[in-house]
N, C-alpha and C. Protein backbone atom coordinates (compact mmCIF):
# COMPACT_ATOMS: atom_id res chain seq x y z
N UNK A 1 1.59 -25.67 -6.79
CA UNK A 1 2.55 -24.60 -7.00
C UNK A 1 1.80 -23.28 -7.11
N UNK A 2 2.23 -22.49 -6.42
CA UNK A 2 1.71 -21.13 -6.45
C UNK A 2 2.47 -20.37 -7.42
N UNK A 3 1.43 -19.50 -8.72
CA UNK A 3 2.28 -19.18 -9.58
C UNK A 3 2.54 -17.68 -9.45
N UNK A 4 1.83 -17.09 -8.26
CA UNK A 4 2.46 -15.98 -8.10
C UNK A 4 3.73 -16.02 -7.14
N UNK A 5 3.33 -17.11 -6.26
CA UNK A 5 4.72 -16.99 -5.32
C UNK A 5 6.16 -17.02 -6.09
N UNK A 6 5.75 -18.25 -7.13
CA UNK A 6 7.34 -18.28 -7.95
C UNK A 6 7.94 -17.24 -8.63
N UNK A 7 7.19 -16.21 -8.51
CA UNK A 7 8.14 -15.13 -9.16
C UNK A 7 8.91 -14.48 -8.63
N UNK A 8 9.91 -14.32 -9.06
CA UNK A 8 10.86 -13.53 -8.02
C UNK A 8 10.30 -11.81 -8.29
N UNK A 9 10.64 -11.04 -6.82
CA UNK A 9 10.45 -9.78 -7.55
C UNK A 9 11.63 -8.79 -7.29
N UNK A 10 11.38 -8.13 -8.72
CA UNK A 10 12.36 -7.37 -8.82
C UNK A 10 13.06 -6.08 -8.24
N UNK A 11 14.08 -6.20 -7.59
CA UNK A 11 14.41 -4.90 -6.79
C UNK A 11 15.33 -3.79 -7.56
N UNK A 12 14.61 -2.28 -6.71
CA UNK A 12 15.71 -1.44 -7.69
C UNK A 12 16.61 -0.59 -6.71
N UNK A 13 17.65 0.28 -7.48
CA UNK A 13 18.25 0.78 -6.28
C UNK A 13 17.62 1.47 -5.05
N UNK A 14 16.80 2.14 -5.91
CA UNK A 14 16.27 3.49 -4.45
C UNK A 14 15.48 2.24 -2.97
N UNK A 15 15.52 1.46 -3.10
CA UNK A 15 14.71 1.20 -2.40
C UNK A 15 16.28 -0.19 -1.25
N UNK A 16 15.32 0.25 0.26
CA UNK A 16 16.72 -0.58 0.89
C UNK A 16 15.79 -1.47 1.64
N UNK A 17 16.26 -2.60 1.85
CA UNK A 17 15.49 -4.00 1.99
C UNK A 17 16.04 -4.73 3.56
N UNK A 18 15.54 -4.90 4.41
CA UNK A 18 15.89 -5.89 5.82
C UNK A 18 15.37 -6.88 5.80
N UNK A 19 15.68 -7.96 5.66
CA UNK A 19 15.43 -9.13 6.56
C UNK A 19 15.72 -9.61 7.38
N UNK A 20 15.11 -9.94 8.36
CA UNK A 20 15.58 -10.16 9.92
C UNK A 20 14.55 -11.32 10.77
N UNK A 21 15.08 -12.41 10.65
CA UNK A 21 14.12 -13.37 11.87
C UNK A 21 13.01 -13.51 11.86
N UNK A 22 11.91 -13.38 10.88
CA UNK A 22 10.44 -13.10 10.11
C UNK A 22 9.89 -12.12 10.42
N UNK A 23 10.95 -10.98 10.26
CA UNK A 23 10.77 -9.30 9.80
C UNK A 23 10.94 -8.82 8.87
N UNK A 24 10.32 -8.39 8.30
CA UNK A 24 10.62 -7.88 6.68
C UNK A 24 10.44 -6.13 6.62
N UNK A 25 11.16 -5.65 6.63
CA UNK A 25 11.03 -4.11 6.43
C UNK A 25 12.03 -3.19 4.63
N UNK A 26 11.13 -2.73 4.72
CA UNK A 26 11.29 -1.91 3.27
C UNK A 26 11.40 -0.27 3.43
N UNK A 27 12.20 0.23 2.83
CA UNK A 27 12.38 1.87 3.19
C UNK A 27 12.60 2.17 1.95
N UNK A 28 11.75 3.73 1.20
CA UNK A 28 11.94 4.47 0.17
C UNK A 28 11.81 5.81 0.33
N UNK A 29 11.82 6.00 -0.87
CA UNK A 29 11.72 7.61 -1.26
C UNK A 29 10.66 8.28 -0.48
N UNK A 30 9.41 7.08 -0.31
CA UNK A 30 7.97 7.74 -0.11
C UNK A 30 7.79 7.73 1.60
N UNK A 31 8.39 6.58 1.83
CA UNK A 31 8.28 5.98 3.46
C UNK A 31 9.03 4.81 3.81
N UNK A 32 8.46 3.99 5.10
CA UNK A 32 9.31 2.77 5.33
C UNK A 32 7.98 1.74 5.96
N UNK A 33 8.10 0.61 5.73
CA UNK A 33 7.15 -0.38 6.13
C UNK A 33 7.79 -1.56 6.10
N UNK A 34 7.51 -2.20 7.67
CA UNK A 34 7.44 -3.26 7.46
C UNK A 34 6.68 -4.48 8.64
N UNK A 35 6.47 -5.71 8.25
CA UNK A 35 5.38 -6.56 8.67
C UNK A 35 6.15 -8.11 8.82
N UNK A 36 5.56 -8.70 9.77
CA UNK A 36 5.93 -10.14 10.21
C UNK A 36 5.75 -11.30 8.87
N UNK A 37 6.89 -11.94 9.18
CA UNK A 37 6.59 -12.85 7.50
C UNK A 37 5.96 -14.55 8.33
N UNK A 38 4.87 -15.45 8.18
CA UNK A 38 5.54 -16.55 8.85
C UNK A 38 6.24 -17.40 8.98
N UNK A 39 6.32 -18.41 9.62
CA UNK A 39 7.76 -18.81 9.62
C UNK A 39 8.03 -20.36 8.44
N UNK A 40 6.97 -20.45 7.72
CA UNK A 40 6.64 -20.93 6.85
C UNK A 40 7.32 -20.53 5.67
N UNK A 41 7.59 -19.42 5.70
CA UNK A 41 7.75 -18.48 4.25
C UNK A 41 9.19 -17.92 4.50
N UNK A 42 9.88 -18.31 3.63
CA UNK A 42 11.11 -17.65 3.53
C UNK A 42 11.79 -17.27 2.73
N UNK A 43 12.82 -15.80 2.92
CA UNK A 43 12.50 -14.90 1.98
C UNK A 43 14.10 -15.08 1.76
N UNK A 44 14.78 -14.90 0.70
CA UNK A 44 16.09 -15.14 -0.02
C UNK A 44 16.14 -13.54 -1.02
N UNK A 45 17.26 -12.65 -0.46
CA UNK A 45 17.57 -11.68 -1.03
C UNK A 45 18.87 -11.94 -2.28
N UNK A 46 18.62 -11.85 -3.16
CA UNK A 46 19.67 -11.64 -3.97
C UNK A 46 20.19 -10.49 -4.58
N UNK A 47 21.40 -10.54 -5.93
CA UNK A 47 21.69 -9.20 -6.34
C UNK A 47 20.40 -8.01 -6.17
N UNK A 48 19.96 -8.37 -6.87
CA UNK A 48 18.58 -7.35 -7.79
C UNK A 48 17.15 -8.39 -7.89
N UNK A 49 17.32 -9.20 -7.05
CA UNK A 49 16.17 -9.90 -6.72
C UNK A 49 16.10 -10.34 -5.54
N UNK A 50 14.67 -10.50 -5.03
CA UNK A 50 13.90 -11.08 -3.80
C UNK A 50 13.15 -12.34 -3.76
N UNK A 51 13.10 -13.43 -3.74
CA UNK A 51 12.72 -14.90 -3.92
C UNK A 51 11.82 -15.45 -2.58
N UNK A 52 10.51 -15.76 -2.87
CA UNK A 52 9.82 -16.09 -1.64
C UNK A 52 9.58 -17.60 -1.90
N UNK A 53 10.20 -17.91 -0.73
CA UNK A 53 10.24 -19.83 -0.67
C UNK A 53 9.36 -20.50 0.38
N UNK A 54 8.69 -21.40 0.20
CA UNK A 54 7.48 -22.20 1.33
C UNK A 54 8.24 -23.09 2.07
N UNK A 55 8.33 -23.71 2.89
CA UNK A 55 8.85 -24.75 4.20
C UNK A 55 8.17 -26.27 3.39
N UNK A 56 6.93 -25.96 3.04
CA UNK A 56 6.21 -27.41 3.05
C UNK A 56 5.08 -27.05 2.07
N UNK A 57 4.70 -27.85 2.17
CA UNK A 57 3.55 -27.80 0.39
C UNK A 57 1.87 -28.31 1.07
N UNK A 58 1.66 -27.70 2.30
CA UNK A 58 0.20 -27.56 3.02
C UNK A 58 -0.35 -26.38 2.16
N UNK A 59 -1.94 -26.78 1.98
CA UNK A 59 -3.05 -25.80 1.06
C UNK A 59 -2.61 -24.48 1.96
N UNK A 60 -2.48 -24.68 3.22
CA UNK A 60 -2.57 -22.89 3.91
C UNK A 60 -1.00 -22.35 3.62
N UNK A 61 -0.34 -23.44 3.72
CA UNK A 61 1.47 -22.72 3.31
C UNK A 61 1.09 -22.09 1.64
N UNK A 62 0.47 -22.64 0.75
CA UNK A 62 0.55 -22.52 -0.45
C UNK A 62 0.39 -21.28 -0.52
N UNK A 63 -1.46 -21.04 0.30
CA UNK A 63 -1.64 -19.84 -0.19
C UNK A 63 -1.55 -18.79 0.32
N UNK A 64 -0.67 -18.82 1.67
CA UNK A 64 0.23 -17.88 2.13
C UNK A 64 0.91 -17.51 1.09
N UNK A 65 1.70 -18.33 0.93
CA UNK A 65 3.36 -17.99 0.18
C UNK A 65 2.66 -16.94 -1.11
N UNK A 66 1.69 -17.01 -1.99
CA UNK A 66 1.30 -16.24 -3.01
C UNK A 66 0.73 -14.78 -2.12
N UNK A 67 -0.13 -14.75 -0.86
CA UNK A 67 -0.11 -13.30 -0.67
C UNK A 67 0.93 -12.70 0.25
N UNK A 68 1.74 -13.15 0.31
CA UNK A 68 3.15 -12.61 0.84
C UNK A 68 4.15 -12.37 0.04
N UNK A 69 3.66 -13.27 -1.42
CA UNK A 69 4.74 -12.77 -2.03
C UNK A 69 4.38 -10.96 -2.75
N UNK A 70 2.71 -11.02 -2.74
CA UNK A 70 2.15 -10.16 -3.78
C UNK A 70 1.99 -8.79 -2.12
N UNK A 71 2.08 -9.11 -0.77
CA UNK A 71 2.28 -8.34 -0.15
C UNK A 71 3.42 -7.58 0.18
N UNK A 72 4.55 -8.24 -0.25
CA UNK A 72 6.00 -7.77 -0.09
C UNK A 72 5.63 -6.99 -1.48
N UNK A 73 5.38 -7.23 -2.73
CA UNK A 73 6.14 -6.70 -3.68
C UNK A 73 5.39 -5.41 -3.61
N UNK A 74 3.68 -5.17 -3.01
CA UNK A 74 2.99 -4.04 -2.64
C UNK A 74 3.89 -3.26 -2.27
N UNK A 75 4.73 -3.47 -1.18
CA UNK A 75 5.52 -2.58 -0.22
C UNK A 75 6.08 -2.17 -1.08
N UNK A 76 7.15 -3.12 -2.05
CA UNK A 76 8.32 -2.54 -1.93
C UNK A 76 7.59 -1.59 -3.41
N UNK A 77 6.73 -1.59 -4.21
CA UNK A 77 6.32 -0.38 -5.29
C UNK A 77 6.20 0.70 -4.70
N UNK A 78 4.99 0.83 -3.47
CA UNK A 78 4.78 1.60 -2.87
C UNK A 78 5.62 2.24 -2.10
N UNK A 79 6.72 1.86 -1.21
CA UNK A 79 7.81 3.01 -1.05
C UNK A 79 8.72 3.24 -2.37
N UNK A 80 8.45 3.13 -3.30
CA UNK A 80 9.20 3.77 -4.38
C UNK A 80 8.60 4.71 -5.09
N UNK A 81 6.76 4.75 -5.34
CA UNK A 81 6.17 5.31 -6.20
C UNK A 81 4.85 5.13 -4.91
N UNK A 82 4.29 6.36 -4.84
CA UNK A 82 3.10 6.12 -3.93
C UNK A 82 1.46 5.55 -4.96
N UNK A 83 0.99 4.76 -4.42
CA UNK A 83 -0.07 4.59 -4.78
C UNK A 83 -1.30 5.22 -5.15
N UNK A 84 -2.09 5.23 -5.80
CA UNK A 84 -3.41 6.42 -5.62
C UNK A 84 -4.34 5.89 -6.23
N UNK A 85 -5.55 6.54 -5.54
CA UNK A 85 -7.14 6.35 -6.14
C UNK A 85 -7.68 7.75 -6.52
N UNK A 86 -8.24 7.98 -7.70
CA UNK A 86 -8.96 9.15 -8.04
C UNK A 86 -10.48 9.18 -7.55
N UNK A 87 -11.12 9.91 -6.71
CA UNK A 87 -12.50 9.79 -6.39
C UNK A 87 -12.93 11.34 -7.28
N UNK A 88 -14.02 10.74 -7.63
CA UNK A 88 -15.18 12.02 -7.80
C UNK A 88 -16.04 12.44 -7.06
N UNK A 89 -16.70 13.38 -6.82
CA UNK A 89 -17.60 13.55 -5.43
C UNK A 89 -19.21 14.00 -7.03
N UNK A 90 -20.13 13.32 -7.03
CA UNK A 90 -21.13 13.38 -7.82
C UNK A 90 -22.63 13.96 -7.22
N UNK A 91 -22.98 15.18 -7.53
CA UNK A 91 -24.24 15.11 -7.28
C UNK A 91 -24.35 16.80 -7.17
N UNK A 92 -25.33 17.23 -7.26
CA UNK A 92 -25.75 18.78 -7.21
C UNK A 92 -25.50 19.55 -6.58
N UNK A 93 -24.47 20.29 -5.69
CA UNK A 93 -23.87 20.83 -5.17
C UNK A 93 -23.15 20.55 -3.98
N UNK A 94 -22.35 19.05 -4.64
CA UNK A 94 -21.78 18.89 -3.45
C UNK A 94 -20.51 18.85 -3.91
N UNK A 95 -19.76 19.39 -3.13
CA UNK A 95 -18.33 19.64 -3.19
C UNK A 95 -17.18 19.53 -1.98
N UNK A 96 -15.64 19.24 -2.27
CA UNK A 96 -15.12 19.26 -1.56
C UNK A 96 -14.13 19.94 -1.40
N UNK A 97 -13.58 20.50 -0.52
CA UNK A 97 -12.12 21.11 -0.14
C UNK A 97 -11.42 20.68 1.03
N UNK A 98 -9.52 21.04 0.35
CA UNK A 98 -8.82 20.78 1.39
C UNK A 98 -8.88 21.63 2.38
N UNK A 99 -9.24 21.47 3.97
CA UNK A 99 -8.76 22.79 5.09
C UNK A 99 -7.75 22.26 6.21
N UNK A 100 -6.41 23.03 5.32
CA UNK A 100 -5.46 22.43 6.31
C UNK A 100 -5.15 21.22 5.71
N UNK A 101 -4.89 20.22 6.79
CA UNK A 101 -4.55 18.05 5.99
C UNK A 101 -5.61 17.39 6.07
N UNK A 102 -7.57 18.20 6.60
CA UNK A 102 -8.62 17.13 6.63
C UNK A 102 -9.18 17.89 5.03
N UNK A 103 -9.77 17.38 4.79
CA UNK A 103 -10.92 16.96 3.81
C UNK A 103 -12.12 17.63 4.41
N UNK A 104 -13.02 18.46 3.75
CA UNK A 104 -14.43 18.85 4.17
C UNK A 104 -15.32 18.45 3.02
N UNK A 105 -16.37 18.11 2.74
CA UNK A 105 -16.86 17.48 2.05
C UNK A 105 -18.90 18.76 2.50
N UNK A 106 -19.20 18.82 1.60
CA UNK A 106 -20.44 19.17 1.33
C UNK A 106 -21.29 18.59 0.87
N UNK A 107 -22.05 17.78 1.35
CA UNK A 107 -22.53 16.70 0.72
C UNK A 107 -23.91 16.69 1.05
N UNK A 108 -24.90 17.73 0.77
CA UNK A 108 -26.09 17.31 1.53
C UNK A 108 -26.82 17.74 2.39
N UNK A 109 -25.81 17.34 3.32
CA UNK A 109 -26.19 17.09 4.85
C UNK A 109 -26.55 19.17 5.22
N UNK A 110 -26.91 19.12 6.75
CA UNK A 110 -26.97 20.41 7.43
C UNK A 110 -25.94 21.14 7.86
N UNK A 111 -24.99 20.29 7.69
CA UNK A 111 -23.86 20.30 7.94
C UNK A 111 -22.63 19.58 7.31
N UNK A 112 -21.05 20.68 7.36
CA UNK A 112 -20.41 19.62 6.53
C UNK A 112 -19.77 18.68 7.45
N UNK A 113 -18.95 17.44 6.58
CA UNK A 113 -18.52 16.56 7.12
C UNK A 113 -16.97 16.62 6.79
N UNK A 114 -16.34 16.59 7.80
CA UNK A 114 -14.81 16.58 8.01
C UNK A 114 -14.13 15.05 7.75
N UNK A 115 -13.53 15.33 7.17
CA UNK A 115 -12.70 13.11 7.38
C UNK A 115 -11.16 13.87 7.21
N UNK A 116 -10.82 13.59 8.11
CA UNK A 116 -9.47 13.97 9.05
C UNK A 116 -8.55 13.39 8.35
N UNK A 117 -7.39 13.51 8.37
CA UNK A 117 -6.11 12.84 7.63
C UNK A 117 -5.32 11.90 8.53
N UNK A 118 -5.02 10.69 7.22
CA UNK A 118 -4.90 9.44 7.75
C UNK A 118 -2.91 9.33 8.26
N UNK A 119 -2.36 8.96 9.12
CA UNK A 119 -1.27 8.88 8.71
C UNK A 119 -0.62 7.85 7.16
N UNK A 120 0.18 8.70 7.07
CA UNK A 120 0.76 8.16 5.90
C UNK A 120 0.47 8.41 4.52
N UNK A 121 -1.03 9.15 4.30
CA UNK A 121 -1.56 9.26 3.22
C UNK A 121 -2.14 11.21 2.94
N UNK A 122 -1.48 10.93 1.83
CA UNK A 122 -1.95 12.68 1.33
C UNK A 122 -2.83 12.77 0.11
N UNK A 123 -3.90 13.72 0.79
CA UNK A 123 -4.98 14.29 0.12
C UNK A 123 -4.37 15.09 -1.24
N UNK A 124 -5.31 15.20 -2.17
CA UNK A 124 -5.00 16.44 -3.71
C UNK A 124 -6.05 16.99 -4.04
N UNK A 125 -6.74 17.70 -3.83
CA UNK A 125 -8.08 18.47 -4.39
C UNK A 125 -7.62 18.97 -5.90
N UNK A 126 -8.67 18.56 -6.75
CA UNK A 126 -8.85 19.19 -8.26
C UNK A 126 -9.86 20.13 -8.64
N UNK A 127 -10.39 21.06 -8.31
CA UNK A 127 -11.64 21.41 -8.87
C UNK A 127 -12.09 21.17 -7.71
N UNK A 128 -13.05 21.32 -7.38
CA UNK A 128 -14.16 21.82 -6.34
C UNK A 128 -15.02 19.93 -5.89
N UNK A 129 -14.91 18.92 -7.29
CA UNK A 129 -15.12 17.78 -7.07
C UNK A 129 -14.24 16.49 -7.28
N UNK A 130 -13.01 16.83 -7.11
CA UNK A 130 -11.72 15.49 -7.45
C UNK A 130 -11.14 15.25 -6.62
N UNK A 131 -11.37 14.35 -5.57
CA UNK A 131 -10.24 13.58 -5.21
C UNK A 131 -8.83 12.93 -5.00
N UNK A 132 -7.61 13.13 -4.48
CA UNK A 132 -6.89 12.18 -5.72
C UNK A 132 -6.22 11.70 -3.71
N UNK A 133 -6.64 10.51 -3.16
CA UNK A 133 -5.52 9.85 -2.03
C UNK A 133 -4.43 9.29 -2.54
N UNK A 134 -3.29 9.30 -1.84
CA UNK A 134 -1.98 8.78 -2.37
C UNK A 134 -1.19 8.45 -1.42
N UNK A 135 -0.45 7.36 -1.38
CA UNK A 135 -0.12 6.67 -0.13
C UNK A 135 1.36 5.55 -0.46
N UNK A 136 2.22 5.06 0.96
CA UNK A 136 2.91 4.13 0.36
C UNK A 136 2.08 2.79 0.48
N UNK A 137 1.35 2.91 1.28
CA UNK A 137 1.00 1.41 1.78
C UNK A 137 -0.94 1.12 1.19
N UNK A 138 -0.37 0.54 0.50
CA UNK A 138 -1.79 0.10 -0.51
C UNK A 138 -2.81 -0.35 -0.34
N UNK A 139 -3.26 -1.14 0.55
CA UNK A 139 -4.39 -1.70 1.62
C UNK A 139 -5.15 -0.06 2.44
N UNK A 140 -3.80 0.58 3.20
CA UNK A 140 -4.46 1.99 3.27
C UNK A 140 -4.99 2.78 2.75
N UNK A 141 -4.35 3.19 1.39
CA UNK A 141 -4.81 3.85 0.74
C UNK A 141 -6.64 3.69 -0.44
N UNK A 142 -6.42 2.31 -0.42
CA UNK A 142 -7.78 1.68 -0.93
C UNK A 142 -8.99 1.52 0.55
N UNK A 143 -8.52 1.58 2.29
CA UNK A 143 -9.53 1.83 2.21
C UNK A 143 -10.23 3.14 3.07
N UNK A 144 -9.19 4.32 3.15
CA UNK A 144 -9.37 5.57 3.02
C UNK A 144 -10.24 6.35 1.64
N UNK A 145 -9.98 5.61 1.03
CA UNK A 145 -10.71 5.87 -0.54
C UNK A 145 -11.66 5.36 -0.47
């Protein structure tokens, strides 16, 4: 038994939910996402809950069913509330600013270094060395960060 799969997770209003033929799509405040479920895994919408159910009790169904369940519930936080990582930029005069939606970074080098903007995810400059990425989709945002 997978004890993350058995949890149901909890849905709230702002957020609107599809299931469709092992399509799963999620739409919020922040954005909309959605990803192939397999056909192993099946998903049961209720009132104010979402229930992820296995076909068969194989080691690979098992441990599907637990990161699908913990990948759906990613989504559905993340179009409600965007995700974020705080970076620091550390070291003796290196600093960063926003120009425009890329990132310039001073770091060193002879030159600075640009890292361009990702779809879906927005930059926050604090101070001359803070970071802050923020995103709906959580896998992105951890590895833009």
């Amino acid at each position: 038994m997978s004890k993350i799969g058995e949890k149901p997770i909890v849905l709230s209003s702002a957020v609107n939910l599809t299931i469709e033929s092992g399509k799963f799509s999620v739409k919020g405040p922040q954005g909309e996402m959605s990803f192939d479920v397999p056909k192993e895994i099946t998903l049961i919408k209720e009132e104010k809950n979402l229930i992820i159910k296995r076909n068969n009790n194989e080691k690979k169904v098992r441990s599907l069913h637990g990161l699908f369940r913990q990948l759906i519930s990613n989504a559905i936080s993340g179009v409600e509330k965007p995700w974020e990582k705080k970076l620091e930029v550390v070291g003796t005069g290196y600093t960063v600013k926003l120009q425009g939606e890329d990132l310039v970074f001073k770091i060193g080098y002879s030159h600075l270094v640009t890292f361009k903007k990702q779809p879906g995810i927005k930059y926050q400059v604090e101070g001359n060395n803070k970071v802050t990425v923020a995103g709906y989709d959580k896998q992105l945002v951890g590895q833009v960060a």
